[in-house]
C-alpha atoms as a PDB file:
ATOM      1  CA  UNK A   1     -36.410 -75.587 -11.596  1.00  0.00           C
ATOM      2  CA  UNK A   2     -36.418 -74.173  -7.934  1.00  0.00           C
ATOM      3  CA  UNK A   3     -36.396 -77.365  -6.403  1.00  0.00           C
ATOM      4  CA  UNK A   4     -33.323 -78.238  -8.679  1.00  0.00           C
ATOM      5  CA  UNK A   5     -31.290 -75.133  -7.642  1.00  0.00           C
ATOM      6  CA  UNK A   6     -32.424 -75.322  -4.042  1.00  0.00           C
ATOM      7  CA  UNK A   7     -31.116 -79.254  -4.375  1.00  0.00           C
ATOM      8  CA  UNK A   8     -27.537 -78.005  -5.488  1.00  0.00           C
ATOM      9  CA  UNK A   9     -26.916 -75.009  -3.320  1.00  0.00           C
ATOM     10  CA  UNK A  10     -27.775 -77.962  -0.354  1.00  0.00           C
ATOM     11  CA  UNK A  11     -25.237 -80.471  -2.260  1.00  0.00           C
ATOM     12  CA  UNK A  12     -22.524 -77.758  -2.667  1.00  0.00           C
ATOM     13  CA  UNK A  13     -22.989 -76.456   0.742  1.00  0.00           C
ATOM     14  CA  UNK A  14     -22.692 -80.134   2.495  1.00  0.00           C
ATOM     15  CA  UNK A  15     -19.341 -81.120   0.130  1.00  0.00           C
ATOM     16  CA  UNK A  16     -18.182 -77.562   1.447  1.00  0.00           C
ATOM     17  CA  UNK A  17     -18.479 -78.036   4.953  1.00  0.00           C
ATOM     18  CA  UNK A  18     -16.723 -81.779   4.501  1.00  0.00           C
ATOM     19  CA  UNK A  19     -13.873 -80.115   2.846  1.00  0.00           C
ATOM     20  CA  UNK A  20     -13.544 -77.332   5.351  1.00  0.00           C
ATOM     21  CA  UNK A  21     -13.415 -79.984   8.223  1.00  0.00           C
ATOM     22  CA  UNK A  22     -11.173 -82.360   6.684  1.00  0.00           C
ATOM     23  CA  UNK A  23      -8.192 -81.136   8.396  1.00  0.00           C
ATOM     24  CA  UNK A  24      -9.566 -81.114  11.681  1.00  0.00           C
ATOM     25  CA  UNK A  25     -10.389 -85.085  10.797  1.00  0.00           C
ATOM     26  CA  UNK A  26      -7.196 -86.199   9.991  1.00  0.00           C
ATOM     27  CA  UNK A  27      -5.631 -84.378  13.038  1.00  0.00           C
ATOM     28  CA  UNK A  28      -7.909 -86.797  15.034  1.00  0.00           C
ATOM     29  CA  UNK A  29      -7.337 -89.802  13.306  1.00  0.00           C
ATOM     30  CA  UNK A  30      -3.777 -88.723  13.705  1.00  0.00           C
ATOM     31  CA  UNK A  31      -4.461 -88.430  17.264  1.00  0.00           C
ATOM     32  CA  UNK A  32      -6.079 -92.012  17.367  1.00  0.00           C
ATOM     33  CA  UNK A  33      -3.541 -93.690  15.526  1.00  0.00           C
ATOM     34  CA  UNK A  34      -0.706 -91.975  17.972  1.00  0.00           C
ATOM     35  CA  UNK A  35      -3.243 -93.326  21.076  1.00  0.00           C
ATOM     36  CA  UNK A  36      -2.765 -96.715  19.222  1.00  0.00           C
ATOM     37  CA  UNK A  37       0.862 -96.530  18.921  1.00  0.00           C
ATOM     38  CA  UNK A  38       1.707 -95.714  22.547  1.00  0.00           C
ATOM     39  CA  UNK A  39      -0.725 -98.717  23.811  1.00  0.00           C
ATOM     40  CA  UNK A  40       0.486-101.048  21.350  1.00  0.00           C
ATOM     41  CA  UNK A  41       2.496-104.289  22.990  1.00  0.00           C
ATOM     42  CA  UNK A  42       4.874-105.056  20.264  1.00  0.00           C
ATOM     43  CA  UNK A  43       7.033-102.946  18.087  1.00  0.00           C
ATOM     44  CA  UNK A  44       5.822-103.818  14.630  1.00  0.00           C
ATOM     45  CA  UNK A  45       1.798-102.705  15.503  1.00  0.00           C
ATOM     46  CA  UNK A  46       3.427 -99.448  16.842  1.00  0.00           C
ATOM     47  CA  UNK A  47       5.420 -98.671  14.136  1.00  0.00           C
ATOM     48  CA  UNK A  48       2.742 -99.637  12.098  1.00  0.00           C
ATOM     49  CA  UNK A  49       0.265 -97.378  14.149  1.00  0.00           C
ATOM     50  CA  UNK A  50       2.785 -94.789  14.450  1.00  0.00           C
ATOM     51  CA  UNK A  51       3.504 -94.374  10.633  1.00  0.00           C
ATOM     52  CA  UNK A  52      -0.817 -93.970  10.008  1.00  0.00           C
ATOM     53  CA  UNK A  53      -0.577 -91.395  12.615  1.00  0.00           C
ATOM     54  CA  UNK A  54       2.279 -89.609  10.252  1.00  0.00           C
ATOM     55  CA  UNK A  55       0.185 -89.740   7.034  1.00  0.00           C
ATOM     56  CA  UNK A  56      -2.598 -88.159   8.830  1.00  0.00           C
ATOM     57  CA  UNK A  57      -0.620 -85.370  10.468  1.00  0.00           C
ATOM     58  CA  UNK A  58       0.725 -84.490   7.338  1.00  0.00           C
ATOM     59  CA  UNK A  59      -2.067 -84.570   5.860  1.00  0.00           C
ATOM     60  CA  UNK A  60      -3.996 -81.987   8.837  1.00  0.00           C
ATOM     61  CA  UNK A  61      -0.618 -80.070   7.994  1.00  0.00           C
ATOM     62  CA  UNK A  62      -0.913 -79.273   5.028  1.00  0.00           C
ATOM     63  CA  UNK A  63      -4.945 -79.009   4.491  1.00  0.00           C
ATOM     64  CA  UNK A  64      -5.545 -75.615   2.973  1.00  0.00           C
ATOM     65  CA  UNK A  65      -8.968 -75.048   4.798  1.00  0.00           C
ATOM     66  CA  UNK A  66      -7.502 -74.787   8.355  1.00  0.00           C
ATOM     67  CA  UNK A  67      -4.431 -73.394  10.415  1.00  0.00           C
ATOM     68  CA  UNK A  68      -3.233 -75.878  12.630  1.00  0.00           C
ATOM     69  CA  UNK A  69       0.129 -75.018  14.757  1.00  0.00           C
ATOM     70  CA  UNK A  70       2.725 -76.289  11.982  1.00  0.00           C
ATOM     71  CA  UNK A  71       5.424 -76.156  15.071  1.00  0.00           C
ATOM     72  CA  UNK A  72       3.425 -78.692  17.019  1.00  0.00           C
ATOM     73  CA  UNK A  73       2.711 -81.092  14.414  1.00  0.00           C
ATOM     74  CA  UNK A  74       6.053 -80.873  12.855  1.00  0.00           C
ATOM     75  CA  UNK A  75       7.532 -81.619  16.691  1.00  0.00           C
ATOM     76  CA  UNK A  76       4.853 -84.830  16.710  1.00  0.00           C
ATOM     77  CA  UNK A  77       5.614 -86.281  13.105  1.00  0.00           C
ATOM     78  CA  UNK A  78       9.491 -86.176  14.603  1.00  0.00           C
ATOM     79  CA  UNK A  79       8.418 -88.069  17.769  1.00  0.00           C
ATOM     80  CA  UNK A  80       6.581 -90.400  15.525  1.00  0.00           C
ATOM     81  CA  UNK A  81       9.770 -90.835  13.536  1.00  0.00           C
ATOM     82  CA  UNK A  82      11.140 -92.098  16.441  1.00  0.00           C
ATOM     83  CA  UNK A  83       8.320 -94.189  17.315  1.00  0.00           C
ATOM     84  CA  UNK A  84       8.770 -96.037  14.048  1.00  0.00           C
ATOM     85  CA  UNK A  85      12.237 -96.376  13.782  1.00  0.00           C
ATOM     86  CA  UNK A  86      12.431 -97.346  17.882  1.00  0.00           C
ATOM     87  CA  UNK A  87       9.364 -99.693  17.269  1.00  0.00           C
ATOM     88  CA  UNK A  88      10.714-101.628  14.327  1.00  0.00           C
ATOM     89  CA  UNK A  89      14.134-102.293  16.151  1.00  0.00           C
ATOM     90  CA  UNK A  90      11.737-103.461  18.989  1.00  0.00           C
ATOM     91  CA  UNK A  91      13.027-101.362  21.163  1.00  0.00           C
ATOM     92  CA  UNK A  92       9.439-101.020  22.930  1.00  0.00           C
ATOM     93  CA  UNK A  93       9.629 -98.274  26.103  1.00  0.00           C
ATOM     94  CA  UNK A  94      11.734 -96.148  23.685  1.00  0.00           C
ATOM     95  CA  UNK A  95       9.264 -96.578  20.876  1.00  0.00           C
ATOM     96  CA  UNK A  96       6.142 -95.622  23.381  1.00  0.00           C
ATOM     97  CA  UNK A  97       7.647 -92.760  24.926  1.00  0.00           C
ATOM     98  CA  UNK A  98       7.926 -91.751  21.438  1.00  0.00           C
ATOM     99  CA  UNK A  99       4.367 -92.080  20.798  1.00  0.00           C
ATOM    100  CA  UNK A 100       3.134 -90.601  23.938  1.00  0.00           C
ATOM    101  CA  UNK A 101       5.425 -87.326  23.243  1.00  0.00           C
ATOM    102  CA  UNK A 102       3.821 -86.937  19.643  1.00  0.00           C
ATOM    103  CA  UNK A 103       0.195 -87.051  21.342  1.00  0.00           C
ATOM    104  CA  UNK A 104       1.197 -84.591  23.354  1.00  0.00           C
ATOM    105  CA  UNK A 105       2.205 -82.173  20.851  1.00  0.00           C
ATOM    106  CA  UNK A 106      -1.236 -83.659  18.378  1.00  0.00           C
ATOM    107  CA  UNK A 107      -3.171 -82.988  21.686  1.00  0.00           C
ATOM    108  CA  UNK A 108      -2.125 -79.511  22.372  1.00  0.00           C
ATOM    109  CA  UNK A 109      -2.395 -78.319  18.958  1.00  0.00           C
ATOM    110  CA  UNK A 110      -4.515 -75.284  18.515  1.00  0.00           C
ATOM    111  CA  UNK A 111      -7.261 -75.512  15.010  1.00  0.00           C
ATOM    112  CA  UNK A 112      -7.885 -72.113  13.849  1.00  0.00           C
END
């Protein structure tokens, strides 16, 4: 019966841990996907890229298990606003200067 409780305190401590790092995940994959964007050669992939990136800093935005700075990320999903709607009128430079000003505000972003 030990072994069994030992088992389950390990199983809910792991699924914990995920959870309380989940934010800080999809701020990097919101990071990556911004990275994509602003290297991407055609303005479909970067509006494509860009809008991923958006999900996931949403999502880091509104995880419950960390404080991220809600000023920086709301500054980044507007740049990748721009980034989409620049990208899918192919207007290219526009739509990676975009992207590169969101990764700067994803990249300076504190994670309390």
């Amino acid at each position: 019966m030990n072994t069994i409780n030992l088992f389950l305190s390990f199983i809910i401590f792991v699924l914990y841990s995920a959870g309380a790092h989940s934010g800080d995940n999809e701020l990097i994959d919101a990071i990556q996907h911004t990275q994509r964007a602003a290297t991407a050669n055609d303005g479909k992939n970067i509006a494509k890229y860009a809008e991923l990136a958006k999900n996931h800093a949403d999502a880091a935005k509104n995880d419950k298990y960390i404080e991220v700075d809600n000023n920086k990320i709301d500054k980044g999903i507007k740049s990748l606003d721009e980034a989409i709607k620049a990208g899918n009128e192919e207007n290219i430079e526009l739509a990676k200067e975009a992207a590169r000003s969101a990764l700067k505000y994803f990249s300076s972003t504190s994670i309390d």
